[in-house]
N, C-alpha and C. Protein backbone atom coordinates (compact mmCIF):
# COMPACT_ATOMS: atom_id res chain seq x y z
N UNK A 1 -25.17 116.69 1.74
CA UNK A 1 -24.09 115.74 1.65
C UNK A 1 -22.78 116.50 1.73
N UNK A 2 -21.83 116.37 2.21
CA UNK A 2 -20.19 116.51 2.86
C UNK A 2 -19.50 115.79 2.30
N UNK A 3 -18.74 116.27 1.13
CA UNK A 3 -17.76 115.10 1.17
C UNK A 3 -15.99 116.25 1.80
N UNK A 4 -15.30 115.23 1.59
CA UNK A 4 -14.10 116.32 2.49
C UNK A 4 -13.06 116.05 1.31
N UNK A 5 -11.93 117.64 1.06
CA UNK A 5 -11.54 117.36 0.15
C UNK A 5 -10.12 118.56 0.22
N UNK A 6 -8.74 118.02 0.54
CA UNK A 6 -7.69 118.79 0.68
C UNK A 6 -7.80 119.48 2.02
N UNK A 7 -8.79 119.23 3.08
CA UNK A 7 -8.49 119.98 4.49
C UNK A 7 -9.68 120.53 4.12
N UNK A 8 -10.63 120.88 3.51
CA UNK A 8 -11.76 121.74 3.54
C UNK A 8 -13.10 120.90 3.06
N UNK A 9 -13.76 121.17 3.62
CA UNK A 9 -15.65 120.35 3.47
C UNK A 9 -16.27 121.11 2.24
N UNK A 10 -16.90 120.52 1.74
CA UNK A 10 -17.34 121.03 0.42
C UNK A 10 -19.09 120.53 0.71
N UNK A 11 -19.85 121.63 1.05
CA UNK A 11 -21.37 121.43 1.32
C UNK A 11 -21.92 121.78 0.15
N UNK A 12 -22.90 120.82 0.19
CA UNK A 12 -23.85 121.34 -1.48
C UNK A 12 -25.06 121.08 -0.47
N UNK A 13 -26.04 122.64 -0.59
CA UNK A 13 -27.61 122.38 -0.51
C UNK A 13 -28.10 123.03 -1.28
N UNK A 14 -28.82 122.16 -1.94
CA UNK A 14 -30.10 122.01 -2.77
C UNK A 14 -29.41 122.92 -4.25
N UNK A 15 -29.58 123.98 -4.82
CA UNK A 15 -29.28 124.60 -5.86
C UNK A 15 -28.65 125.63 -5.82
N UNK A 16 -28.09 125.84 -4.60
CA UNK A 16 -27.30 127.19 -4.26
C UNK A 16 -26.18 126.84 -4.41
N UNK A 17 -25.24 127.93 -4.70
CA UNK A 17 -23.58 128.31 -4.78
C UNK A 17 -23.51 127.72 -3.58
N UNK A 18 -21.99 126.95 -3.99
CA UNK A 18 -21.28 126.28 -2.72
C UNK A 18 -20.59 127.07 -1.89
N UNK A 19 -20.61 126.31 -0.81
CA UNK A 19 -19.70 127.05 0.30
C UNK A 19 -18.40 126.80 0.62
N UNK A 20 -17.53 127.23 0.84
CA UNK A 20 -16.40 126.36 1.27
C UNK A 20 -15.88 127.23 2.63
N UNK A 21 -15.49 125.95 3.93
CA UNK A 21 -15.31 126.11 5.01
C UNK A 21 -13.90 125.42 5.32
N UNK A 22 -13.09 125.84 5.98
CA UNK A 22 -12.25 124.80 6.58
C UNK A 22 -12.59 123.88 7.46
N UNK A 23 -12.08 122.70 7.54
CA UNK A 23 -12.17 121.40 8.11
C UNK A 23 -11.28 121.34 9.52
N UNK A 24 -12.09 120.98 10.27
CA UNK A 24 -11.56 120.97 12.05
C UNK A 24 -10.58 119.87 12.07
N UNK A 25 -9.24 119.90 11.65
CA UNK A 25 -8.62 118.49 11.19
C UNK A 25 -8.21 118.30 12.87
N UNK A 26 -7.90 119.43 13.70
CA UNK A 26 -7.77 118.87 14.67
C UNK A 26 -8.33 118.39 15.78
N UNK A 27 -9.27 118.61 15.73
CA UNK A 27 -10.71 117.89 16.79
C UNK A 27 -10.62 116.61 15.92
N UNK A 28 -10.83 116.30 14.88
CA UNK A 28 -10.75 114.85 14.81
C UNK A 28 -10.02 113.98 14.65
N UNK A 29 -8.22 114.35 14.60
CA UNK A 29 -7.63 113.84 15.24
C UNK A 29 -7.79 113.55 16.54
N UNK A 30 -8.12 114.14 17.13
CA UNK A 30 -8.16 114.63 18.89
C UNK A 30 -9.28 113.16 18.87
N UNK A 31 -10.20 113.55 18.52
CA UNK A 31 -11.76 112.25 18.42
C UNK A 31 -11.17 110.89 17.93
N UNK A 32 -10.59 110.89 16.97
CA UNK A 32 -9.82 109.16 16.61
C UNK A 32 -8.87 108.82 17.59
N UNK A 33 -8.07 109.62 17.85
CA UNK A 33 -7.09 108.84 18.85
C UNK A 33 -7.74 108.98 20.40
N UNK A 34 -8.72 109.45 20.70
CA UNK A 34 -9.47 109.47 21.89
C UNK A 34 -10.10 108.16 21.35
N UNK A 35 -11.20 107.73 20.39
CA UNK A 35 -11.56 106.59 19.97
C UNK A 35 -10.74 105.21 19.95
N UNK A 36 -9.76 105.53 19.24
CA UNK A 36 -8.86 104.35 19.60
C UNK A 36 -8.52 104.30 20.76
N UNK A 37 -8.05 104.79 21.81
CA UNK A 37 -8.10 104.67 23.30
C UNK A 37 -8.94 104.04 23.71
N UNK A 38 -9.92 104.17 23.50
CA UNK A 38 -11.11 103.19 24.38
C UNK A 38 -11.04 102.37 23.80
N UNK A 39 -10.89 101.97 22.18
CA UNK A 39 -10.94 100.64 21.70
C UNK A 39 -10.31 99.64 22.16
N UNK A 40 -8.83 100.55 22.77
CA UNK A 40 -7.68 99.40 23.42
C UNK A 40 -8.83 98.94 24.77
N UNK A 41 -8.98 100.12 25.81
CA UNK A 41 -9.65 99.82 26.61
C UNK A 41 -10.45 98.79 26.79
N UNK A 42 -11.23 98.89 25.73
CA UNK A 42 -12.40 97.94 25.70
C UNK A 42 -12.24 96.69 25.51
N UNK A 43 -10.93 96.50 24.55
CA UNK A 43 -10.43 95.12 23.87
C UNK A 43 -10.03 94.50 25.47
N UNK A 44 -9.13 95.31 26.27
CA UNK A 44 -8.62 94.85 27.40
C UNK A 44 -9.75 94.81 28.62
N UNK A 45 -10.52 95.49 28.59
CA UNK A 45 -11.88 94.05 29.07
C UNK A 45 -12.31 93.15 28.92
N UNK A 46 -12.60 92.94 27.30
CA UNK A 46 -13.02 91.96 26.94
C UNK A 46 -11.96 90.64 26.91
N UNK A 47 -10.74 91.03 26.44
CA UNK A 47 -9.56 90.10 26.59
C UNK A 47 -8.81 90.54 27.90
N UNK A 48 -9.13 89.85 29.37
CA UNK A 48 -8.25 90.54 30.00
C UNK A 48 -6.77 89.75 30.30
N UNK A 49 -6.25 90.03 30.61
CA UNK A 49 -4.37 89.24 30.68
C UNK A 49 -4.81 88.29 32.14
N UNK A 50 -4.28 87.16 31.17
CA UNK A 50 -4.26 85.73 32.58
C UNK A 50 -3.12 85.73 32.75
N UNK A 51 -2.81 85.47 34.41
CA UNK A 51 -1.74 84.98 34.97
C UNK A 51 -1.50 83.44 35.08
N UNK A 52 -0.51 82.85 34.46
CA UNK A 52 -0.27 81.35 34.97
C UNK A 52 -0.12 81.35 36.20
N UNK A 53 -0.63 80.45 36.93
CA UNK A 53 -0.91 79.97 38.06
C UNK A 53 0.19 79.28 38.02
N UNK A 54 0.86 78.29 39.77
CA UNK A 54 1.68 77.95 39.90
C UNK A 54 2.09 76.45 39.60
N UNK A 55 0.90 75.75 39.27
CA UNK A 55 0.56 74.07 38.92
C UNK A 55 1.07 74.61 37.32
N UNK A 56 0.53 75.15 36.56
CA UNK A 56 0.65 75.39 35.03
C UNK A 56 2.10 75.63 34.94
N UNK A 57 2.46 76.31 35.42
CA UNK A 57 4.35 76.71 35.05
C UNK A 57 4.77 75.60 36.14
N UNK A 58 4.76 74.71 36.83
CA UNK A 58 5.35 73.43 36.91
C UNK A 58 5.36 72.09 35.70
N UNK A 59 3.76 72.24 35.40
CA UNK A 59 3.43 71.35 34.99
C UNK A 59 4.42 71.48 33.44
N UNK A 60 4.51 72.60 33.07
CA UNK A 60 5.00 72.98 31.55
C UNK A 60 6.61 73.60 31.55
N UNK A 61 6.71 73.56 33.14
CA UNK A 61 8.51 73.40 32.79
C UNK A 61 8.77 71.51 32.75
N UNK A 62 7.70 70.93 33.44
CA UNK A 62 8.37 69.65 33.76
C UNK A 62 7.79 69.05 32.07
N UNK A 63 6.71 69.72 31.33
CA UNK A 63 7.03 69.00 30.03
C UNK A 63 8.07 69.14 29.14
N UNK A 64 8.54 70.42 29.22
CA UNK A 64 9.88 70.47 28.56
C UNK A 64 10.77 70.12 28.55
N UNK A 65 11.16 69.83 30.28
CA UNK A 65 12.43 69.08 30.96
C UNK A 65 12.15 67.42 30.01
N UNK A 66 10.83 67.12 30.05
CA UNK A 66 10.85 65.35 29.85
C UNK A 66 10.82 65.65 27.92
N UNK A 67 10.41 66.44 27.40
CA UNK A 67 10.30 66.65 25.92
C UNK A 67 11.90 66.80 26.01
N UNK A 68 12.74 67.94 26.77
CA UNK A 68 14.49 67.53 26.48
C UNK A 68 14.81 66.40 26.71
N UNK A 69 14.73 65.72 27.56
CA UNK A 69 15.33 64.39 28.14
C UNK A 69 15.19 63.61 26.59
N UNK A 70 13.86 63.38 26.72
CA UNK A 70 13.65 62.36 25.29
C UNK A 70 14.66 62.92 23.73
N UNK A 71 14.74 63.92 23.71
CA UNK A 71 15.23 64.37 22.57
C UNK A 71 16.88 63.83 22.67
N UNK A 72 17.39 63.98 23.62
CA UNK A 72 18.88 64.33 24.18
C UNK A 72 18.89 62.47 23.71
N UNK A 73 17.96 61.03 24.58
CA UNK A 73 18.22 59.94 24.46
C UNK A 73 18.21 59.63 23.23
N UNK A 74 16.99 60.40 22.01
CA UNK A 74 16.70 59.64 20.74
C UNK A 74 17.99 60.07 19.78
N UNK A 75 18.84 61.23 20.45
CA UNK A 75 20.01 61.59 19.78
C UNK A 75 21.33 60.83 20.05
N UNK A 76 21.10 59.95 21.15
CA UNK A 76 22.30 59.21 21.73
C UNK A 76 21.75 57.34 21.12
N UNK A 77 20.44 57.62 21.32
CA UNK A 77 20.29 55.89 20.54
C UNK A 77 20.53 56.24 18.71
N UNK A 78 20.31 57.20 18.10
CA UNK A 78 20.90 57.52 16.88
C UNK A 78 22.35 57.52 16.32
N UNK A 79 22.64 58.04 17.34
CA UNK A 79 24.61 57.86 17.92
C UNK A 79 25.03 56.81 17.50
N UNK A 80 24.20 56.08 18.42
CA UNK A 80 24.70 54.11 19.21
C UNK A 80 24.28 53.38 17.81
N UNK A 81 23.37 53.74 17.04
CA UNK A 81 22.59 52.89 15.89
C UNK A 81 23.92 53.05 14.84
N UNK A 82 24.32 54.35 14.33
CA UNK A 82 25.83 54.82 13.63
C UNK A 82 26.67 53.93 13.63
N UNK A 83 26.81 53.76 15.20
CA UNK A 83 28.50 53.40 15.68
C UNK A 83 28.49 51.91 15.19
N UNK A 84 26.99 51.47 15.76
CA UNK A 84 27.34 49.85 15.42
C UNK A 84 27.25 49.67 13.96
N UNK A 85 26.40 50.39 13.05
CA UNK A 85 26.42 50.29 11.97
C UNK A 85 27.65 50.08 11.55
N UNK A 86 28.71 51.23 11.80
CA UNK A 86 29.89 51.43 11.30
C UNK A 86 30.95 50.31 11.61
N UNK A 87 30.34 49.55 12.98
CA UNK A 87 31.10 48.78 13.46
C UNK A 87 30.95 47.18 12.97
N UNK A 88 29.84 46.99 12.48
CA UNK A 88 28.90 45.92 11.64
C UNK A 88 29.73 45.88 10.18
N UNK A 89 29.98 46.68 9.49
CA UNK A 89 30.61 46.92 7.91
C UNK A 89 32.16 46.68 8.54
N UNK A 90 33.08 47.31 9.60
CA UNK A 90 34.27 46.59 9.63
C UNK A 90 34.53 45.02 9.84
N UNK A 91 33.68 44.66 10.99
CA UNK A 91 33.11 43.10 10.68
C UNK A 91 33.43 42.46 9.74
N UNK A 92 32.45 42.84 9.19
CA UNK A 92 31.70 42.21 7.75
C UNK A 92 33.51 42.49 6.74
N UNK A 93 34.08 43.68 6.49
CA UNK A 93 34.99 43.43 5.61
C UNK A 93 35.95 42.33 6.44
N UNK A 94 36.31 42.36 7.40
CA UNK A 94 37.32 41.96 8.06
C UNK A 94 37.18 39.92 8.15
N UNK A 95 35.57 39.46 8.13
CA UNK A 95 35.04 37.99 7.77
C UNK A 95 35.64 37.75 6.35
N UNK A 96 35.48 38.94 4.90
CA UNK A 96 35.58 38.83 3.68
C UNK A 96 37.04 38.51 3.62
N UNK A 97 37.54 39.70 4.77
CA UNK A 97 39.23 39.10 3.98
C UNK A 97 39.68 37.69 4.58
N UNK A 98 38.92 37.27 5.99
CA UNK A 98 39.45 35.85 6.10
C UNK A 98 38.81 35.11 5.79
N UNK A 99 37.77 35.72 4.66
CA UNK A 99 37.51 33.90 4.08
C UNK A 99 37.97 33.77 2.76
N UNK A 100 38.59 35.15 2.25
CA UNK A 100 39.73 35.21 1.27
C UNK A 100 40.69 34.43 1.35
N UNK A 101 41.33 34.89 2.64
CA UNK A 101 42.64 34.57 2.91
C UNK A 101 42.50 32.76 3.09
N UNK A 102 41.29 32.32 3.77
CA UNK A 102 41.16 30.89 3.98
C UNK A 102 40.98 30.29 2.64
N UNK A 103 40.31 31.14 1.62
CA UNK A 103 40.33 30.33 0.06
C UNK A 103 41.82 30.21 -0.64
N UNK A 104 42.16 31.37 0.35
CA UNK A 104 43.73 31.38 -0.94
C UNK A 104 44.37 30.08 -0.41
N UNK A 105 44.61 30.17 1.24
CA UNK A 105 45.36 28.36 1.82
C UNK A 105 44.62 27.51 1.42
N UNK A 106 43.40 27.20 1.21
CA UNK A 106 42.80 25.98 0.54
C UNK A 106 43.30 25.75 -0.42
N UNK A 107 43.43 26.64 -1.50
CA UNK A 107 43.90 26.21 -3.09
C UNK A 107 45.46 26.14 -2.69
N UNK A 108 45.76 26.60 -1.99
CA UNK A 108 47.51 26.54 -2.03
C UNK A 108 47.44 24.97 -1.99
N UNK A 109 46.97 24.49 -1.19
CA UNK A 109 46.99 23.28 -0.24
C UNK A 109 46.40 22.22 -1.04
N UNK A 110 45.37 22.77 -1.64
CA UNK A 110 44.98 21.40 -2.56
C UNK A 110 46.17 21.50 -4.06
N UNK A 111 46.06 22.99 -4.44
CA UNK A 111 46.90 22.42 -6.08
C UNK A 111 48.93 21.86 -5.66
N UNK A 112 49.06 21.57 -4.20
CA UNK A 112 50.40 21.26 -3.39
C UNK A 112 49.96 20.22 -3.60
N UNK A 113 48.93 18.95 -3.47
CA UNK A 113 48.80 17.53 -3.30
C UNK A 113 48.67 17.27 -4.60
N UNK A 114 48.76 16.16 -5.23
CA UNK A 114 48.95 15.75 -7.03
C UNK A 114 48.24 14.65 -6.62
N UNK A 115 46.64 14.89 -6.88
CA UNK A 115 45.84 13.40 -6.79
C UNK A 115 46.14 12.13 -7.50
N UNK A 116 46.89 12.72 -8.85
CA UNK A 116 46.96 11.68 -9.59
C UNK A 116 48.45 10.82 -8.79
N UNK A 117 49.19 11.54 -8.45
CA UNK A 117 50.38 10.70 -7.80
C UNK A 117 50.17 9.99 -6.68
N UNK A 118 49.47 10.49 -5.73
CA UNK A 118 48.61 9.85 -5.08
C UNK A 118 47.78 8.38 -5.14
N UNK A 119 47.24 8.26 -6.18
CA UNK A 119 46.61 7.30 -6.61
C UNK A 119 47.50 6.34 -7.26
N UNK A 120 48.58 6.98 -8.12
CA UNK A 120 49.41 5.63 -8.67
C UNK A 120 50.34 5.14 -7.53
N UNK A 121 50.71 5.99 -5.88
CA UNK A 121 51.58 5.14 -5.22
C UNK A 121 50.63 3.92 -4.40
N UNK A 122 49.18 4.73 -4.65
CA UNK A 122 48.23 3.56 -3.92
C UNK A 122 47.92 2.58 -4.23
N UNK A 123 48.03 2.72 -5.38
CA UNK A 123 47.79 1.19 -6.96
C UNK A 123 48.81 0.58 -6.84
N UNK A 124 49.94 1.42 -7.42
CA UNK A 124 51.24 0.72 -8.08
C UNK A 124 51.64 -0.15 -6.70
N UNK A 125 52.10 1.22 -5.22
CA UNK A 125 53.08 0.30 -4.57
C UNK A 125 52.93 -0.09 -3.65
N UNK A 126 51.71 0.35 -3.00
CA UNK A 126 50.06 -0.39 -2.04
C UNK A 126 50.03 -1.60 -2.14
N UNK A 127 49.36 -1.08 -3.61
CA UNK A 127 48.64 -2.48 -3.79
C UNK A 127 46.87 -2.55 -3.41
N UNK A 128 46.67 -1.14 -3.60
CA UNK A 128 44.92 -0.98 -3.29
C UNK A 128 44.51 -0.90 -4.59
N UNK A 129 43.19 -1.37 -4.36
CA UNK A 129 42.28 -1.98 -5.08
C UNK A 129 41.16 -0.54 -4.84
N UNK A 130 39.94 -0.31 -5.56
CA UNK A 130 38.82 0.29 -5.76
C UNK A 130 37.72 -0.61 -4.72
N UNK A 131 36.85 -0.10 -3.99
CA UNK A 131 36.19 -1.21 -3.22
C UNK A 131 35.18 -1.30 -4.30
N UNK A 132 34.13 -2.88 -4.13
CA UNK A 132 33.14 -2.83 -4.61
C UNK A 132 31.96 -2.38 -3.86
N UNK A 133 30.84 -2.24 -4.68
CA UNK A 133 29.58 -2.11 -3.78
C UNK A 133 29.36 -2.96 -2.85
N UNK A 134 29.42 -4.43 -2.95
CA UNK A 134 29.30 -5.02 -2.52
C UNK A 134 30.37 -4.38 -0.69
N UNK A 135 31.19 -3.77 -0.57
CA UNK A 135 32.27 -3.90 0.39
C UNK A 135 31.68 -2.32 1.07
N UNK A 136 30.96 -1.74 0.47
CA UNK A 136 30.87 -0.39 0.86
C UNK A 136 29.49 -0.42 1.65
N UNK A 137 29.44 0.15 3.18
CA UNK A 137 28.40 -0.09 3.94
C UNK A 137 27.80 1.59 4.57
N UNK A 138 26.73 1.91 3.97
CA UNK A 138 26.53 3.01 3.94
C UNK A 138 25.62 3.32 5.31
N UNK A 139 25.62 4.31 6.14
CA UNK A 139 25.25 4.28 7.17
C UNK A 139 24.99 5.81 7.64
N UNK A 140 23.40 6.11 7.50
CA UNK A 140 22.66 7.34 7.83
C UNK A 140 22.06 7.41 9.34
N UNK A 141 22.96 8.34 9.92
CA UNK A 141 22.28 9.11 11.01
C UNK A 141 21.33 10.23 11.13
N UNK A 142 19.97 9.73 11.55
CA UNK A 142 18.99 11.18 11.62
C UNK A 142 18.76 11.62 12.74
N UNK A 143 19.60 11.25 14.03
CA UNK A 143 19.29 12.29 14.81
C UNK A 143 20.91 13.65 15.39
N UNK A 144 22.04 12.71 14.89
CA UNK A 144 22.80 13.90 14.98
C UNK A 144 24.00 13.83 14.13
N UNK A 145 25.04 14.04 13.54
CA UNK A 145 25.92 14.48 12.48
C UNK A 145 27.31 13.97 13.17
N UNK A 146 27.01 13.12 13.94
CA UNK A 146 28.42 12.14 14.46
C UNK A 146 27.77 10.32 14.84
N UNK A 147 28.57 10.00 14.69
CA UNK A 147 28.24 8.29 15.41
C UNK A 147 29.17 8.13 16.59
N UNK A 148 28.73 7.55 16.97
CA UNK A 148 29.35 7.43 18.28
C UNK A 148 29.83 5.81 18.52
N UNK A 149 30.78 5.51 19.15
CA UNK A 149 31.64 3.94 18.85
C UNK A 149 31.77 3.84 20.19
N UNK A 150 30.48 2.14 20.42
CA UNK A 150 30.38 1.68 21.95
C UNK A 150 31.38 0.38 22.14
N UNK A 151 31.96 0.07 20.81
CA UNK A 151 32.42 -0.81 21.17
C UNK A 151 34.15 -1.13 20.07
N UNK A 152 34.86 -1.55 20.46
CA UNK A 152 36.16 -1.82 19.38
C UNK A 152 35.82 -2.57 18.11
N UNK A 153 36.14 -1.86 16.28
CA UNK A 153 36.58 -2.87 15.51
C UNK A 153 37.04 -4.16 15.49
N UNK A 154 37.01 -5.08 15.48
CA UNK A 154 37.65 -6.26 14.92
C UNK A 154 38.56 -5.87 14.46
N UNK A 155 40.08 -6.37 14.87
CA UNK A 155 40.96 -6.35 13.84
C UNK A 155 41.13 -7.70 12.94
N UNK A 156 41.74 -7.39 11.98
CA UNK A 156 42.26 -8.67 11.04
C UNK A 156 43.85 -8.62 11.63
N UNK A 157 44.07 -9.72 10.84
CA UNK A 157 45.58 -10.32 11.30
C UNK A 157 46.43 -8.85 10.82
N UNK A 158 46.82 -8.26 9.94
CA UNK A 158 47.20 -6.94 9.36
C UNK A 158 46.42 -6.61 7.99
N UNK A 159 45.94 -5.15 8.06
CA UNK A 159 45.45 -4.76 7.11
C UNK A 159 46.11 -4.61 5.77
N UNK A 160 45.67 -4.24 4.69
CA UNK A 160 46.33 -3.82 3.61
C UNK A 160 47.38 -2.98 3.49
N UNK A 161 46.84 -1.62 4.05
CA UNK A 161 48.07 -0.84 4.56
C UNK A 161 49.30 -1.01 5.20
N UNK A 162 48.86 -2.02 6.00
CA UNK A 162 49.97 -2.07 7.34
C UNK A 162 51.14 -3.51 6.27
N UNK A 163 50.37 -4.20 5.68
CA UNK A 163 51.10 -5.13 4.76
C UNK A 163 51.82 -4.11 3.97
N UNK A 164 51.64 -3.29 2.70
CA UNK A 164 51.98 -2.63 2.06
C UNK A 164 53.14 -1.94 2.61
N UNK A 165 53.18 -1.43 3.95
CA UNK A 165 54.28 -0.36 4.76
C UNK A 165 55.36 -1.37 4.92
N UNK A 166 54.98 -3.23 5.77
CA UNK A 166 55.89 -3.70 6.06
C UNK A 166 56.83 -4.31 5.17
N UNK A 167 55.87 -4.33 3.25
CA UNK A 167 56.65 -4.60 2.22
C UNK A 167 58.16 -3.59 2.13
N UNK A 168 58.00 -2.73 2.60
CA UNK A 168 59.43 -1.34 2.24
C UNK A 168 60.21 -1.95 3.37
């Protein structure tokens, strides 16, 4: 048995005094890197280098070209999705302030009319009356949200109103 130890082989046979020899460190350098040489060798037989052919490097520039294309559009419909977003919320505030602004003229406009004065010049200097049920003719349309007039009212000789105006 050989074992190797600091550059020198250390032989043991059988019961005799050992020997000590120097170790050929450079032959087996020389032998490993000659060994590894062929290993490359051999690897490069067994694996040898393919050339792409001329269909394969078409085929795989034209997937890249269409893998860019798609990337470049899903970054411009991402764009376009932003913009309207952004453009959707000015909207939207710009409806809020005019239906602000339309609540604020409503109330201007209604707390400007005085229902109750209203009603006493219609009583007092009218001369209107409350209708009864009896006078009130209620009239439901179910197929559209207007009536339509085929033919003229009846007039009376002068209405209430028109009496009331010609009293002043």
């Amino acid at each position: 048995m050989a074992a190797r130890k600091y550059g020198y082989i250390e032989s043991v046979q059988g019961s005799t005094a050992r020997k000590w020899e120097t170790a050929p460190l450079r032959e087996e350098y020389q032998n490993n890197t000659l060994r590894s040489v062929e290993r490359v060798e051999r690897q490069k037989k067994m694996h040898p280098i393919q050339s792409i052919d001329v269909f394969s490097l078409l085929f795989m520039t034209a997937a890249v070209a269409i893998t860019l294309y798609l990337c470049i559009s899903y970054i411009q419909v991402q764009h376009n999705i932003t913009s309207m977003s952004k453009q959707i919320a000015i909207k939207e505030s710009e409806i809020n302030d005019l239906k602000n602004q339309n609540d604020a003229a409503y109330n201007r406009i209604d707390t400007s009319v005085d229902l109750k004065y209203v009603y006493d010049v219609a009583v007092r200097e009218l001369g209107m009356v409350r209708a009864d049920q009896s006078q009130i003719m209620k009239y439901t349309n179910v197929k559209s949200d207007y009536v339509r007039q085929y033919g003229n009212i009846p007039e009376e000789e002068k209405s209430t109103l028109e009496r009331a105006i010609t009293k002043k």
